[in-house]
PDB file of N, CA and C in Angstrom:
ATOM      1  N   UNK A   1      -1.591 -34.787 -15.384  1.00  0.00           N
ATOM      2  CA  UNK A   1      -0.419 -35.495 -15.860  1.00  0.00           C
ATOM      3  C   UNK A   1      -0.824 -36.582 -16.841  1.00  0.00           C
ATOM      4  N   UNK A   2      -2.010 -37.490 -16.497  1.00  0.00           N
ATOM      5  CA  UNK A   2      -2.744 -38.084 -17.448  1.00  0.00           C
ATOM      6  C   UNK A   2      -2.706 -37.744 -18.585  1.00  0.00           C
ATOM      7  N   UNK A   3      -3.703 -36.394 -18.691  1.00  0.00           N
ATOM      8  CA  UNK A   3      -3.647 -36.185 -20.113  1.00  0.00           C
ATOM      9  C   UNK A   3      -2.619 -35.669 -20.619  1.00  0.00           C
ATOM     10  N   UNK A   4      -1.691 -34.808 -19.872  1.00  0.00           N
ATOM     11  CA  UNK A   4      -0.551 -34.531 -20.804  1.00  0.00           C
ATOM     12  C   UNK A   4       0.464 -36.002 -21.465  1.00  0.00           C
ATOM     13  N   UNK A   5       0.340 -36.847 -20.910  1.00  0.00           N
ATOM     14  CA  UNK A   5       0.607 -38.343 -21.288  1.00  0.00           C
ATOM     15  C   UNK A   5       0.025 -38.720 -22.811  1.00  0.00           C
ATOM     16  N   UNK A   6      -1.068 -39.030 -22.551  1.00  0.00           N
ATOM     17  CA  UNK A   6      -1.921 -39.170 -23.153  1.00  0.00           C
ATOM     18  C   UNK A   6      -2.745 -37.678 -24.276  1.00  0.00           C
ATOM     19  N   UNK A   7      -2.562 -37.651 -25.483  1.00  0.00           N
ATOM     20  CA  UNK A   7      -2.850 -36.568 -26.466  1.00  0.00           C
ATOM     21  C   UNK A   7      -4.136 -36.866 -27.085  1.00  0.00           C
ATOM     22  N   UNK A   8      -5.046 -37.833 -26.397  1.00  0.00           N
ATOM     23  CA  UNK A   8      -6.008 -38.178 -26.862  1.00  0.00           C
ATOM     24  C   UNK A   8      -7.535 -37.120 -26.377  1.00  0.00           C
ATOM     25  N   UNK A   9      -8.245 -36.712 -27.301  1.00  0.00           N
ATOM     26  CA  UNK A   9      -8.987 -35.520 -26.336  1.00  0.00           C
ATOM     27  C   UNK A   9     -10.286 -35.634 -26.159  1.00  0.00           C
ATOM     28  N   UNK A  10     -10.881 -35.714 -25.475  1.00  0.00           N
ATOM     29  CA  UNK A  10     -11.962 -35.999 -24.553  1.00  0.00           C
ATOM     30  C   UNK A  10     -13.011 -34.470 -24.743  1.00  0.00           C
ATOM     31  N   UNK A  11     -14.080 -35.197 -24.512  1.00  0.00           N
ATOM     32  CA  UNK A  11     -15.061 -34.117 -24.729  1.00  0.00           C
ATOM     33  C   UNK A  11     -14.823 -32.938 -23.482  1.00  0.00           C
ATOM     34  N   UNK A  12     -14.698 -33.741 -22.420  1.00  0.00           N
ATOM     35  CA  UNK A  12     -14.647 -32.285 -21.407  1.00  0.00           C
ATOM     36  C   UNK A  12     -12.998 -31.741 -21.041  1.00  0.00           C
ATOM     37  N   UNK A  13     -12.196 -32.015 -22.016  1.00  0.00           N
ATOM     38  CA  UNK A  13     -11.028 -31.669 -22.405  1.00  0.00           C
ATOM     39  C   UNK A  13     -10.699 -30.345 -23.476  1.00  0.00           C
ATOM     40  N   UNK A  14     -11.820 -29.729 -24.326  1.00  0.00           N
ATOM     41  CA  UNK A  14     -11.944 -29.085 -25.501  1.00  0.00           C
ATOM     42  C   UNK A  14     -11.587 -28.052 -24.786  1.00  0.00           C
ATOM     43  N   UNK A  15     -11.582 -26.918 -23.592  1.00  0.00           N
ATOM     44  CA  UNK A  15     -11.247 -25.838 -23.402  1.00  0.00           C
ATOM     45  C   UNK A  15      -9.804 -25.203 -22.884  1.00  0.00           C
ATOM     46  N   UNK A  16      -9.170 -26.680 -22.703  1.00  0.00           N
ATOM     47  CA  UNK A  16      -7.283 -26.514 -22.724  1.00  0.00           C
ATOM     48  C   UNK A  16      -6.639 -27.068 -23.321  1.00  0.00           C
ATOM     49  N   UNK A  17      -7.599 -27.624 -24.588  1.00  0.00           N
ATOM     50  CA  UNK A  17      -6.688 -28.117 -25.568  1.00  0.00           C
ATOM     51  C   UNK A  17      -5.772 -28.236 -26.466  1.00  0.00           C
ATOM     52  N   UNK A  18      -5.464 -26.648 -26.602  1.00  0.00           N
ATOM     53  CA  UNK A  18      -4.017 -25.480 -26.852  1.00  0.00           C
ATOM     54  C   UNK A  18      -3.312 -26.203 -26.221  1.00  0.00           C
ATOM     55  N   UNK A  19      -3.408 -25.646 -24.397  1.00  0.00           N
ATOM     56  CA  UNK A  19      -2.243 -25.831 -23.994  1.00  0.00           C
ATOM     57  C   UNK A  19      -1.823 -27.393 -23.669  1.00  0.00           C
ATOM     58  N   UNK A  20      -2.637 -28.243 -23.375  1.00  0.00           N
ATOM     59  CA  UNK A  20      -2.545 -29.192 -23.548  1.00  0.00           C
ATOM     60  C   UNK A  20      -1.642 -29.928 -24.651  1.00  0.00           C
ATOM     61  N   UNK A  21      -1.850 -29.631 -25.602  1.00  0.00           N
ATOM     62  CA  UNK A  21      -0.865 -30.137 -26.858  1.00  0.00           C
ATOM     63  C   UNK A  21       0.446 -29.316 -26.409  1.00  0.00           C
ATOM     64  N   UNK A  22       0.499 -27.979 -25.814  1.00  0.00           N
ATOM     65  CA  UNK A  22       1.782 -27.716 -25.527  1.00  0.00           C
ATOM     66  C   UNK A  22       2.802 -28.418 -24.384  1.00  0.00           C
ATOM     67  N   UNK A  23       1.869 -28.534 -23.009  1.00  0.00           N
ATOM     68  CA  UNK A  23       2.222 -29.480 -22.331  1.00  0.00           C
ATOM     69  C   UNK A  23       2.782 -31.180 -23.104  1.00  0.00           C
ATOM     70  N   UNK A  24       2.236 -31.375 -24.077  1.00  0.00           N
ATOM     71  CA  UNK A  24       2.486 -32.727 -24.325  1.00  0.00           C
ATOM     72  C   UNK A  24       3.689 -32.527 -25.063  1.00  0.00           C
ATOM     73  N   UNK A  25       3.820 -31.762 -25.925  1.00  0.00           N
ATOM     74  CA  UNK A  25       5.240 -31.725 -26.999  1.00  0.00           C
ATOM     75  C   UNK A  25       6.246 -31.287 -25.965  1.00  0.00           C
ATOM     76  N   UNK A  26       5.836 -30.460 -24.979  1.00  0.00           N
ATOM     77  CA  UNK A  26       7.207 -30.234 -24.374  1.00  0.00           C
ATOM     78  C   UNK A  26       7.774 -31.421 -23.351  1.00  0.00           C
ATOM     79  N   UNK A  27       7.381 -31.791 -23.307  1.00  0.00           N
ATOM     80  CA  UNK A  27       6.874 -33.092 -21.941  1.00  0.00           C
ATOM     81  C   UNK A  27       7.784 -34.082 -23.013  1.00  0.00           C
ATOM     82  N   UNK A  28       7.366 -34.623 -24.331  1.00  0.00           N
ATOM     83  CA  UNK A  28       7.821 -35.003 -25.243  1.00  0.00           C
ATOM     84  C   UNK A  28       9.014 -35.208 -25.687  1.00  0.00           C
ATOM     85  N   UNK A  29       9.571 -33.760 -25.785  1.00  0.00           N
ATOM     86  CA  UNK A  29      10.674 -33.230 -26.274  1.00  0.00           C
ATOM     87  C   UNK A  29      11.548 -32.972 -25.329  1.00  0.00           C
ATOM     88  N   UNK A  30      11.579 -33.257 -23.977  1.00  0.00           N
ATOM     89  CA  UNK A  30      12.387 -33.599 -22.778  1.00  0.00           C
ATOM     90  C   UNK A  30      12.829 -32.030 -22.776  1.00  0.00           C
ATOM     91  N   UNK A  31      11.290 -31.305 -22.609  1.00  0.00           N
ATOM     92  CA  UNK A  31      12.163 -30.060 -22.154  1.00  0.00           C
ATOM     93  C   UNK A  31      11.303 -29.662 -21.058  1.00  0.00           C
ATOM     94  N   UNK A  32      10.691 -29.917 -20.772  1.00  0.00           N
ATOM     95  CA  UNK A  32      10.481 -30.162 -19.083  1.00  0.00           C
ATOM     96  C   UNK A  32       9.394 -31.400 -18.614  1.00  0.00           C
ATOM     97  N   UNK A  33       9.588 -31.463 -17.330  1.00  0.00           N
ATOM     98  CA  UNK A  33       9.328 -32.957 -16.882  1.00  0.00           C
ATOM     99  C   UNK A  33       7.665 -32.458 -15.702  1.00  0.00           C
ATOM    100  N   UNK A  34       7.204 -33.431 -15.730  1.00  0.00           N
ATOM    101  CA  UNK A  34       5.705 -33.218 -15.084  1.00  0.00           C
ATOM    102  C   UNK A  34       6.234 -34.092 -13.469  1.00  0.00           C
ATOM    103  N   UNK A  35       5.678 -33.329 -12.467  1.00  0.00           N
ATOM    104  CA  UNK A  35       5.823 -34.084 -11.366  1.00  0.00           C
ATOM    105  C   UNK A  35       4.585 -34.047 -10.661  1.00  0.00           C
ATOM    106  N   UNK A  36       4.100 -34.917 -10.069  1.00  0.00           N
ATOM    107  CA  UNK A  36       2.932 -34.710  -8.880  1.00  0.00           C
ATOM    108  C   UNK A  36       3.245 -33.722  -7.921  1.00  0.00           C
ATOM    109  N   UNK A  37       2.429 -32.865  -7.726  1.00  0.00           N
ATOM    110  CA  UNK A  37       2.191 -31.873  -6.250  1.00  0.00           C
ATOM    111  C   UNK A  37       1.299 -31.914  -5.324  1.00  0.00           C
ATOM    112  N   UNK A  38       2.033 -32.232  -4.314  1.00  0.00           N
ATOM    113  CA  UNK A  38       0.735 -32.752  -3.067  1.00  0.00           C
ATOM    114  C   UNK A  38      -0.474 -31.660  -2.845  1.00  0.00           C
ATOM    115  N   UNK A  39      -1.307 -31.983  -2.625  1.00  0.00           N
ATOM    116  CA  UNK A  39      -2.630 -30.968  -1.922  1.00  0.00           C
ATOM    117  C   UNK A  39      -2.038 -30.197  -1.122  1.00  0.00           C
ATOM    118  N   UNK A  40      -0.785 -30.013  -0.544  1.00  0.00           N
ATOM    119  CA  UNK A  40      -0.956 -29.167   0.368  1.00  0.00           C
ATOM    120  C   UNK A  40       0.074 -28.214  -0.148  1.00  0.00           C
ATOM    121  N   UNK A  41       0.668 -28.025  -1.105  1.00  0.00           N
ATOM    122  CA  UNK A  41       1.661 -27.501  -1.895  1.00  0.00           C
ATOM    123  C   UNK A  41       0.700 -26.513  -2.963  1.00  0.00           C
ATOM    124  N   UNK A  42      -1.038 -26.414  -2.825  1.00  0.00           N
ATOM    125  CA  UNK A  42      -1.796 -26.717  -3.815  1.00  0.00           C
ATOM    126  C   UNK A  42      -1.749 -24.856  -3.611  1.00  0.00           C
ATOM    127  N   UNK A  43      -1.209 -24.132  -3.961  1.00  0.00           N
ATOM    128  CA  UNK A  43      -1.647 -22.599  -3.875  1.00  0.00           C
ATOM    129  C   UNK A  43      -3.232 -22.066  -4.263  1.00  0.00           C
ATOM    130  N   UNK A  44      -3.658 -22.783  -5.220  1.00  0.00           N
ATOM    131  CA  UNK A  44      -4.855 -22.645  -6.113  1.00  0.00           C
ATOM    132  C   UNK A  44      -5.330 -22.686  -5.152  1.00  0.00           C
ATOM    133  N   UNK A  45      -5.691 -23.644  -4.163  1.00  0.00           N
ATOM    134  CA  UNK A  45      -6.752 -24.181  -3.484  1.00  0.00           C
ATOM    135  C   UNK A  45      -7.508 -22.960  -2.485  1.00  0.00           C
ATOM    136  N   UNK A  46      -6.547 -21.807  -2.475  1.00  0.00           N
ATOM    137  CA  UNK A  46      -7.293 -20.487  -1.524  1.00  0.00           C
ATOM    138  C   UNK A  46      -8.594 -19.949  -2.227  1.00  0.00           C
ATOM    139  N   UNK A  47      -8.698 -19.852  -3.933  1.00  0.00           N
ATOM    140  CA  UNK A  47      -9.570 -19.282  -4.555  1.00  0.00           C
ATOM    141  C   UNK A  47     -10.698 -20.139  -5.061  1.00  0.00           C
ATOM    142  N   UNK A  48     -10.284 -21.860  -5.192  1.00  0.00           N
ATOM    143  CA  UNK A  48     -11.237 -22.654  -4.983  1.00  0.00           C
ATOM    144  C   UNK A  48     -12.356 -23.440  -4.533  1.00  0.00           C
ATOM    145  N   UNK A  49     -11.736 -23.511  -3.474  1.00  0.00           N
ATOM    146  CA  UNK A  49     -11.931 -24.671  -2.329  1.00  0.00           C
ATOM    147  C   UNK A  49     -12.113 -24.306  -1.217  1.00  0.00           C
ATOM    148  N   UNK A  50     -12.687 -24.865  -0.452  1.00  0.00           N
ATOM    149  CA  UNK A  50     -13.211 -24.371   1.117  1.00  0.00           C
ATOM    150  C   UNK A  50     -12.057 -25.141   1.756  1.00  0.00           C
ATOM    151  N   UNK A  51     -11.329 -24.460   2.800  1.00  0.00           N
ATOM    152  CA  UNK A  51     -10.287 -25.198   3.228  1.00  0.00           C
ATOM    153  C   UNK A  51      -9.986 -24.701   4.709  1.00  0.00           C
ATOM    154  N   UNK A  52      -9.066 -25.377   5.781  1.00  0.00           N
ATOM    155  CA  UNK A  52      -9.049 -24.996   7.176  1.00  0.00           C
ATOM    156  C   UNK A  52      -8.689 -23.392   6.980  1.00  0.00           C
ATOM    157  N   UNK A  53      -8.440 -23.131   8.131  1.00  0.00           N
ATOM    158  CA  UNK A  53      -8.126 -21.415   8.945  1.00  0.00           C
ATOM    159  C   UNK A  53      -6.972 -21.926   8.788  1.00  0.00           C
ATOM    160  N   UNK A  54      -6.179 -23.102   9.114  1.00  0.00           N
ATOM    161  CA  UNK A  54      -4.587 -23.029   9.549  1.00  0.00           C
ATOM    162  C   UNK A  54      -3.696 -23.304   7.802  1.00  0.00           C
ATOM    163  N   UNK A  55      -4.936 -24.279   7.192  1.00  0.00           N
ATOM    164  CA  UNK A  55      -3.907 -23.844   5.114  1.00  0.00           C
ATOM    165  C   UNK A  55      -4.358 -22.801   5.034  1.00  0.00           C
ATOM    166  N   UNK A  56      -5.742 -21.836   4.703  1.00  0.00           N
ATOM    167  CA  UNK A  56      -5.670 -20.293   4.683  1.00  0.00           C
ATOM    168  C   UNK A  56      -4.575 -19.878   4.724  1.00  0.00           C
ATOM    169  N   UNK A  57      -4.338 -19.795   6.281  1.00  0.00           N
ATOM    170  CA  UNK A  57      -2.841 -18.825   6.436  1.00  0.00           C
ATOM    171  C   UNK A  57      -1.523 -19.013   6.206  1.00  0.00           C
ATOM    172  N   UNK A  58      -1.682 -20.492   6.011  1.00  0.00           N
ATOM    173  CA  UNK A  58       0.160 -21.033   5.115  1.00  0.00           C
ATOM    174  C   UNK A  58      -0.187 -20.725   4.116  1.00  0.00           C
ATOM    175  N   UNK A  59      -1.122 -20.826   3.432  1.00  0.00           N
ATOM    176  CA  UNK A  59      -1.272 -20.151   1.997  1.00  0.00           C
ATOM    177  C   UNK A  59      -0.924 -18.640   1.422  1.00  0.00           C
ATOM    178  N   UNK A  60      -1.522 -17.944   2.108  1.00  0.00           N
ATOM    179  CA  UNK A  60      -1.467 -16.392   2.601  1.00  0.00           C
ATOM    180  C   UNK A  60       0.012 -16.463   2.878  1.00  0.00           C
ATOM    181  N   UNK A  61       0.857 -16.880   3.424  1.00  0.00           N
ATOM    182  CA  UNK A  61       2.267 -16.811   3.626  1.00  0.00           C
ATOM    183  C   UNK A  61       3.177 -16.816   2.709  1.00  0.00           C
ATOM    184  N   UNK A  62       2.537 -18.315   1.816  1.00  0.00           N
ATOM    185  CA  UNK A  62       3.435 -18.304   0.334  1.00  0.00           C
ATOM    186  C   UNK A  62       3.173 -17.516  -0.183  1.00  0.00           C
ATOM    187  N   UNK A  63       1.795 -17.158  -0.577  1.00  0.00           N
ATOM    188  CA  UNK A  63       1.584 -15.783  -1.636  1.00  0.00           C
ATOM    189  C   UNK A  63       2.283 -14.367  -1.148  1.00  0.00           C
ATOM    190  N   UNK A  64       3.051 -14.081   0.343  1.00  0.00           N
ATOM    191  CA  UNK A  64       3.276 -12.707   0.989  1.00  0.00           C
ATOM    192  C   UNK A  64       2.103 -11.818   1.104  1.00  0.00           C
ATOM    193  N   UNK A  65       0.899 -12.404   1.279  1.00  0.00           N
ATOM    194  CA  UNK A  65      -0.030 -11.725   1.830  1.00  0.00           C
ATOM    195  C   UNK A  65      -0.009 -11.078   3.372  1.00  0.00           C
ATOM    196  N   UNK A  66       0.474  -9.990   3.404  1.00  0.00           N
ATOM    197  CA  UNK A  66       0.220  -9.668   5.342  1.00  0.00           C
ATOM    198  C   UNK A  66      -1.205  -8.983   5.243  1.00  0.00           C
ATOM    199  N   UNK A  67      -2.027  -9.228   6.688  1.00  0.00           N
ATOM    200  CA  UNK A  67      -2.966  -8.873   7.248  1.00  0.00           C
ATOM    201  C   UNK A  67      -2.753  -7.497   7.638  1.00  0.00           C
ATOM    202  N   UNK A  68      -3.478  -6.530   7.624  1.00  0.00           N
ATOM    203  CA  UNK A  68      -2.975  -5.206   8.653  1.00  0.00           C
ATOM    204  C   UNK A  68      -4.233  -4.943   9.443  1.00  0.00           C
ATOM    205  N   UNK A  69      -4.252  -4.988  10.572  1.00  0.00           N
ATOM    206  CA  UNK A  69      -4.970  -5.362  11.753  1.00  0.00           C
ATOM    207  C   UNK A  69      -5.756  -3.345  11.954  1.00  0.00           C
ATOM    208  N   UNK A  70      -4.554  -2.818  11.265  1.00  0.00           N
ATOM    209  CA  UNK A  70      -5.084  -1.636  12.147  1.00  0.00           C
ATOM    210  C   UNK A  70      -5.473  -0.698  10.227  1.00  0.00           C
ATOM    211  N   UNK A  71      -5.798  -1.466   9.232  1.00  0.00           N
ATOM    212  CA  UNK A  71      -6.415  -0.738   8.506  1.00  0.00           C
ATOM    213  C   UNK A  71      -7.653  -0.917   9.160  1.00  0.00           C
ATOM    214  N   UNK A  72      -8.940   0.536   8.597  1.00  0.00           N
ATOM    215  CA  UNK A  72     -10.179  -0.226   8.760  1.00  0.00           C
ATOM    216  C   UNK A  72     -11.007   0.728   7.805  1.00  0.00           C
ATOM    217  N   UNK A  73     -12.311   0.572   7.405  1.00  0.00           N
ATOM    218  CA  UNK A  73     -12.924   0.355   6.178  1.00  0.00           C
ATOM    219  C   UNK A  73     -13.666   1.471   6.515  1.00  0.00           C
ATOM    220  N   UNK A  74     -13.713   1.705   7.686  1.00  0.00           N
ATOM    221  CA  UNK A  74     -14.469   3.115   7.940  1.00  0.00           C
ATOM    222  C   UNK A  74     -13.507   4.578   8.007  1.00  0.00           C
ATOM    223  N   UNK A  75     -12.400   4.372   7.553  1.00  0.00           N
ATOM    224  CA  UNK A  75     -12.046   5.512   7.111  1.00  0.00           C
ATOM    225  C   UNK A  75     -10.906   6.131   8.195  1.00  0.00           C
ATOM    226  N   UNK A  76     -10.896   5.636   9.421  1.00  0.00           N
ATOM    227  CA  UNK A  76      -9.801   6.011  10.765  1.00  0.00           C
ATOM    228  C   UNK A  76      -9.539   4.505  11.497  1.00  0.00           C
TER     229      UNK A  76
END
């Protein structure tokens, strides 16, 4: 949210700096608004981050991931 604020660009800023300028003009141009999202709202965080067994599976929930208990890898 910082930097979309702020259009000033930073060395370790150079690889979203497209969208970045897009975020900022639109942000700008009051055509959509930036809000904070708590960590636990954080969907990303399944493919990132090491995180409990119990966000795992609220995570897995938002995405509609089901488990199927009775596939198995050996073939029956």
């Amino acid at each position: 949210m910082q930097l979309a604020a702020n259009p000033i660009m930073h060395s370790r800023t150079k690889h979203f700096e497209l969208d970045l300028h897009f975020v900022h003009d639109t942000t700008q141009q009051m055509q959509a608004q930036l809000i904070h999202l708590p960590a636990q709202f954080q969907i990303a965080d399944i493919l990132t981050k090491p995180i409990s067994e119990t966000t795992f599976f609220r995570i897995l929930d938002k995405l509609m991931v089901v488990i199927n208990p009775t596939i198995s890898l050996r073939g029956y």
